[in-house]
PDB file of N, CA and C in Angstrom:
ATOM      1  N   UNK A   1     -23.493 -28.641   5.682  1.00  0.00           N
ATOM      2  CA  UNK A   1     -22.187 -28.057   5.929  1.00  0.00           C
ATOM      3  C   UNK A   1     -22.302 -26.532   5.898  1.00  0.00           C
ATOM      4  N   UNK A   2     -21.667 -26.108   6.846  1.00  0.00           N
ATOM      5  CA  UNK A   2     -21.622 -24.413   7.018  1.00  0.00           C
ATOM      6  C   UNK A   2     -20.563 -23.915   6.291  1.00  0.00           C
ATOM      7  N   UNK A   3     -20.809 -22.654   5.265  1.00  0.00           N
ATOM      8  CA  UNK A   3     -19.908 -22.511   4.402  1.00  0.00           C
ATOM      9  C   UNK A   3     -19.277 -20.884   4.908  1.00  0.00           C
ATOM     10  N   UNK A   4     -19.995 -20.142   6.130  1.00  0.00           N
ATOM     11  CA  UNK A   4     -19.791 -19.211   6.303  1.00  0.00           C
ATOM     12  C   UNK A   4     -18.296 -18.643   6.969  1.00  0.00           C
ATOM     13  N   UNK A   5     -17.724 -19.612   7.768  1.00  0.00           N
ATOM     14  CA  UNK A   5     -16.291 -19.599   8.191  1.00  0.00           C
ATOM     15  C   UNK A   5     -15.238 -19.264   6.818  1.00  0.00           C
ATOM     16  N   UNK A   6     -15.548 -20.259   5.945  1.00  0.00           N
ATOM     17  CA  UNK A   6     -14.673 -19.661   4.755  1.00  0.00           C
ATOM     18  C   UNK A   6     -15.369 -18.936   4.046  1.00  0.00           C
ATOM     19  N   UNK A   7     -16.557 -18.434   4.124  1.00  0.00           N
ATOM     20  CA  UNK A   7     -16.324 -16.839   3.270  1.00  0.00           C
ATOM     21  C   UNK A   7     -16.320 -16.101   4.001  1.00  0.00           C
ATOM     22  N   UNK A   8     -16.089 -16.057   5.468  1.00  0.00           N
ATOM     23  CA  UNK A   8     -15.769 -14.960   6.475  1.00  0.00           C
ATOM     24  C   UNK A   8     -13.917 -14.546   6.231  1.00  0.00           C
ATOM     25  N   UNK A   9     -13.486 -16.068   6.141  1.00  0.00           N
ATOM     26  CA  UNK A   9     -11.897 -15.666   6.243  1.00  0.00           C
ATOM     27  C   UNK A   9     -11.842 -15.223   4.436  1.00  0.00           C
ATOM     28  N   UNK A  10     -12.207 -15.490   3.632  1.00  0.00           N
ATOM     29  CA  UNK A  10     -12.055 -14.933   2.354  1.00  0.00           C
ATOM     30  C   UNK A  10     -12.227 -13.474   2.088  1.00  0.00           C
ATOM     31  N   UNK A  11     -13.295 -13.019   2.813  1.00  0.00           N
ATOM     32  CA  UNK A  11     -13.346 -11.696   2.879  1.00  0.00           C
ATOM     33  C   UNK A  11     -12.306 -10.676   3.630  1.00  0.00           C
ATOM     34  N   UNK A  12     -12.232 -11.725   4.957  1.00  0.00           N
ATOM     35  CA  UNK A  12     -11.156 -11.053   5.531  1.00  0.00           C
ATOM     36  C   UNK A  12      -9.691 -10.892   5.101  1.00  0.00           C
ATOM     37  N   UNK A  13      -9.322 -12.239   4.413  1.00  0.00           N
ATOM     38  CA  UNK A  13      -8.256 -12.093   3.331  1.00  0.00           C
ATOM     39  C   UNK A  13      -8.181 -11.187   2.845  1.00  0.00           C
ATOM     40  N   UNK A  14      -8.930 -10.688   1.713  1.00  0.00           N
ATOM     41  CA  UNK A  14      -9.480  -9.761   0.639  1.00  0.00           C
ATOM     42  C   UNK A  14      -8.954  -8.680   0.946  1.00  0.00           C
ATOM     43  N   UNK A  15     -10.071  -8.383   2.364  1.00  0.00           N
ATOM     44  CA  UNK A  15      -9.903  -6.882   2.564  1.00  0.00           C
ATOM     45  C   UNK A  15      -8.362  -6.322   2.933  1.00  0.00           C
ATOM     46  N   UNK A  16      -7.594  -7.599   4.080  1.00  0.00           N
ATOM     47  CA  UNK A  16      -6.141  -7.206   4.893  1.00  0.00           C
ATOM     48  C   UNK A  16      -5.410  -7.267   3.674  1.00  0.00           C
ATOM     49  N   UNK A  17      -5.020  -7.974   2.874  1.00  0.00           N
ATOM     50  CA  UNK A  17      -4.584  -7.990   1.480  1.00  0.00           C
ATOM     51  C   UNK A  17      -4.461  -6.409   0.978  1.00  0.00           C
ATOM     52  N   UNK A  18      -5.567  -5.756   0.436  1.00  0.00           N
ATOM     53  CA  UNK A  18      -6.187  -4.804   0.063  1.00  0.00           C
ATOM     54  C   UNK A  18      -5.400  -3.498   0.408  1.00  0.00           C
ATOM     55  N   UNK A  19      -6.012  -3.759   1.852  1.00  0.00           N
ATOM     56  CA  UNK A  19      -5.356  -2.684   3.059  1.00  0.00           C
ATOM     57  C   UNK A  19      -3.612  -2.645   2.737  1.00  0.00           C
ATOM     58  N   UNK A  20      -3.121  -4.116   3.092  1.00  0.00           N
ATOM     59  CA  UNK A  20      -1.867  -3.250   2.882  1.00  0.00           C
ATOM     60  C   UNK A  20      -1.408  -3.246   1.417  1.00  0.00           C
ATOM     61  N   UNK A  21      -1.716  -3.760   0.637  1.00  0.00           N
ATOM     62  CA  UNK A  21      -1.240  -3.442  -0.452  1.00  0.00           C
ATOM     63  C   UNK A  21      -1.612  -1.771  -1.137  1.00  0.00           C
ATOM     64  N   UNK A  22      -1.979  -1.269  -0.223  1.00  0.00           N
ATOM     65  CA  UNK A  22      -2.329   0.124  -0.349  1.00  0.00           C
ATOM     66  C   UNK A  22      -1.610   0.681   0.477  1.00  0.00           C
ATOM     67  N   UNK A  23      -1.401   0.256   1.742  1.00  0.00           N
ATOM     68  CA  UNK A  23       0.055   0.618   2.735  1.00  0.00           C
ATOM     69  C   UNK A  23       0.744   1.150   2.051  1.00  0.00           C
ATOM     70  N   UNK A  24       1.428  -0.452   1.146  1.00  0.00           N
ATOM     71  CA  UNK A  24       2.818  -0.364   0.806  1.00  0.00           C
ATOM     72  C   UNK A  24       3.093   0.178  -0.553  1.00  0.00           C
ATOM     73  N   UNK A  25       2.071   0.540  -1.292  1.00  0.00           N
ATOM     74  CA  UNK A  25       2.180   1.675  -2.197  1.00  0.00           C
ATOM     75  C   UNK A  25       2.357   3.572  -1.849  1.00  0.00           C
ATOM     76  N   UNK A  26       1.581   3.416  -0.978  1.00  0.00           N
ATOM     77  CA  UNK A  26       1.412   4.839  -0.101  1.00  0.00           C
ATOM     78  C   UNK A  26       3.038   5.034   0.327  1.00  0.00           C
ATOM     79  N   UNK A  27       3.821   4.098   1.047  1.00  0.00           N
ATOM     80  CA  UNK A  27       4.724   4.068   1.335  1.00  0.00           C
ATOM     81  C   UNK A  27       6.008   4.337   0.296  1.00  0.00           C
ATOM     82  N   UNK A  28       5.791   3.954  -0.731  1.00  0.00           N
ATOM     83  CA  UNK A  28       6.396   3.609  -1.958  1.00  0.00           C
ATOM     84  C   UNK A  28       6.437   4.938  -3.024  1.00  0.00           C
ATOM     85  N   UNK A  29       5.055   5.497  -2.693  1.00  0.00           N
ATOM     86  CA  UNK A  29       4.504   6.540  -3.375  1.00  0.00           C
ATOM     87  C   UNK A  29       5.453   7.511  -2.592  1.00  0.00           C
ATOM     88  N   UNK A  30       5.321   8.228  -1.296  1.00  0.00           N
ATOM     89  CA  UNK A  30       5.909   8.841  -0.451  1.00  0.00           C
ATOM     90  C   UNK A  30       7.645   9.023  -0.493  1.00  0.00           C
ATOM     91  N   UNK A  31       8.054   7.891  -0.342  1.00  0.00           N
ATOM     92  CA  UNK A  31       9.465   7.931  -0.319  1.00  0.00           C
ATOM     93  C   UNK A  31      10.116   7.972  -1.943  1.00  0.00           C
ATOM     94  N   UNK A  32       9.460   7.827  -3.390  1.00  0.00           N
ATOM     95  CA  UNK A  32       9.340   8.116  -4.085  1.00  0.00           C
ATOM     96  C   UNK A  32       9.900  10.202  -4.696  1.00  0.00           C
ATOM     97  N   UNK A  33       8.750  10.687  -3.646  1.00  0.00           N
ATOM     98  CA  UNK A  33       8.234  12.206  -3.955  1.00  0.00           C
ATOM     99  C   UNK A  33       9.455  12.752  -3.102  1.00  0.00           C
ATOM    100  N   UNK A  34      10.069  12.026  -1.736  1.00  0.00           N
ATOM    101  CA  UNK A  34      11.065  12.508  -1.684  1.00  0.00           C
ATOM    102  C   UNK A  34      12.711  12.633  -1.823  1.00  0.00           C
ATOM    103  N   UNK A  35      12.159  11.484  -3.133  1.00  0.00           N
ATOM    104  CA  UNK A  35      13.892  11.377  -3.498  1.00  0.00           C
ATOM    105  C   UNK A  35      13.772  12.328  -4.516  1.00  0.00           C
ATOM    106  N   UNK A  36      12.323  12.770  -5.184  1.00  0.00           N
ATOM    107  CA  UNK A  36      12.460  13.607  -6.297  1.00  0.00           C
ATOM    108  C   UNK A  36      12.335  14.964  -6.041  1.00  0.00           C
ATOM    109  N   UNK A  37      12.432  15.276  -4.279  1.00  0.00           N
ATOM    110  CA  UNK A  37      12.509  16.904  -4.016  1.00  0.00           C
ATOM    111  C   UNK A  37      13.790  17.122  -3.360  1.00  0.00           C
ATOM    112  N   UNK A  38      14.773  15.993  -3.203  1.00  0.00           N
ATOM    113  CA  UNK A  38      16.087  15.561  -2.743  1.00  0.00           C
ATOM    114  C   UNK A  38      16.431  16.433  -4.224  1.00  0.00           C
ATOM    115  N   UNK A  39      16.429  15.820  -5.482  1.00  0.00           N
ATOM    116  CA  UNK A  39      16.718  15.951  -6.282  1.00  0.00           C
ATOM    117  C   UNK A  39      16.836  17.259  -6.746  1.00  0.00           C
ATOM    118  N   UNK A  40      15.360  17.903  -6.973  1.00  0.00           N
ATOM    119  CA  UNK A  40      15.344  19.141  -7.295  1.00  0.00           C
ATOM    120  C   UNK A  40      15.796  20.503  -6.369  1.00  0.00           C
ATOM    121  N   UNK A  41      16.466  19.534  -5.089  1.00  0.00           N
ATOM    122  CA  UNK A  41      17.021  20.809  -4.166  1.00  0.00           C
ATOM    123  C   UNK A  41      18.172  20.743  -4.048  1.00  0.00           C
ATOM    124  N   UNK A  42      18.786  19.720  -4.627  1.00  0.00           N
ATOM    125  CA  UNK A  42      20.399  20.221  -5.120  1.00  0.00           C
ATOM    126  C   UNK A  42      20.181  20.381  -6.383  1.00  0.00           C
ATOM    127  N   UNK A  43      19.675  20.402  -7.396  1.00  0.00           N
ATOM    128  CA  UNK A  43      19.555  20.757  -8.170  1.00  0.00           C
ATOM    129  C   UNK A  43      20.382  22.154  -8.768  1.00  0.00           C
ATOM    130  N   UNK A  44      21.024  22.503  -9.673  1.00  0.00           N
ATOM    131  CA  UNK A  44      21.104  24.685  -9.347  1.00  0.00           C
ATOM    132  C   UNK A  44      20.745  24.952 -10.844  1.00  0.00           C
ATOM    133  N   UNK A  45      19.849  26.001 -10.211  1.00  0.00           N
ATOM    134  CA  UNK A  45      19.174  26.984 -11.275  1.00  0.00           C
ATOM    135  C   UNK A  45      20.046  27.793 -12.404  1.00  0.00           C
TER     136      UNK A  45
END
């Protein structure tokens, strides 16, 4: 039995997984930084 099909798609899992779960932090991270320069620009000194 050839076992290489499923550790081809396991890896490939892995990695697309990976990928966006780094997306959707980046994304998260980003819109994050600009609710907190929203913030500090109404802000008054």
């Amino acid at each position: 039995m050839n076992h290489w099909p499923f550790i081809i798609a396991a890896y490939a899992l892995t990695i697309g997984g990976t990928m966006l779960l780094a997306i959707w932090s980046y994304a998260a991270m980003r819109a994050s930084e600009n609710k907190v320069a929203a913030l500090r620009k109404d802000r008054p000194e």
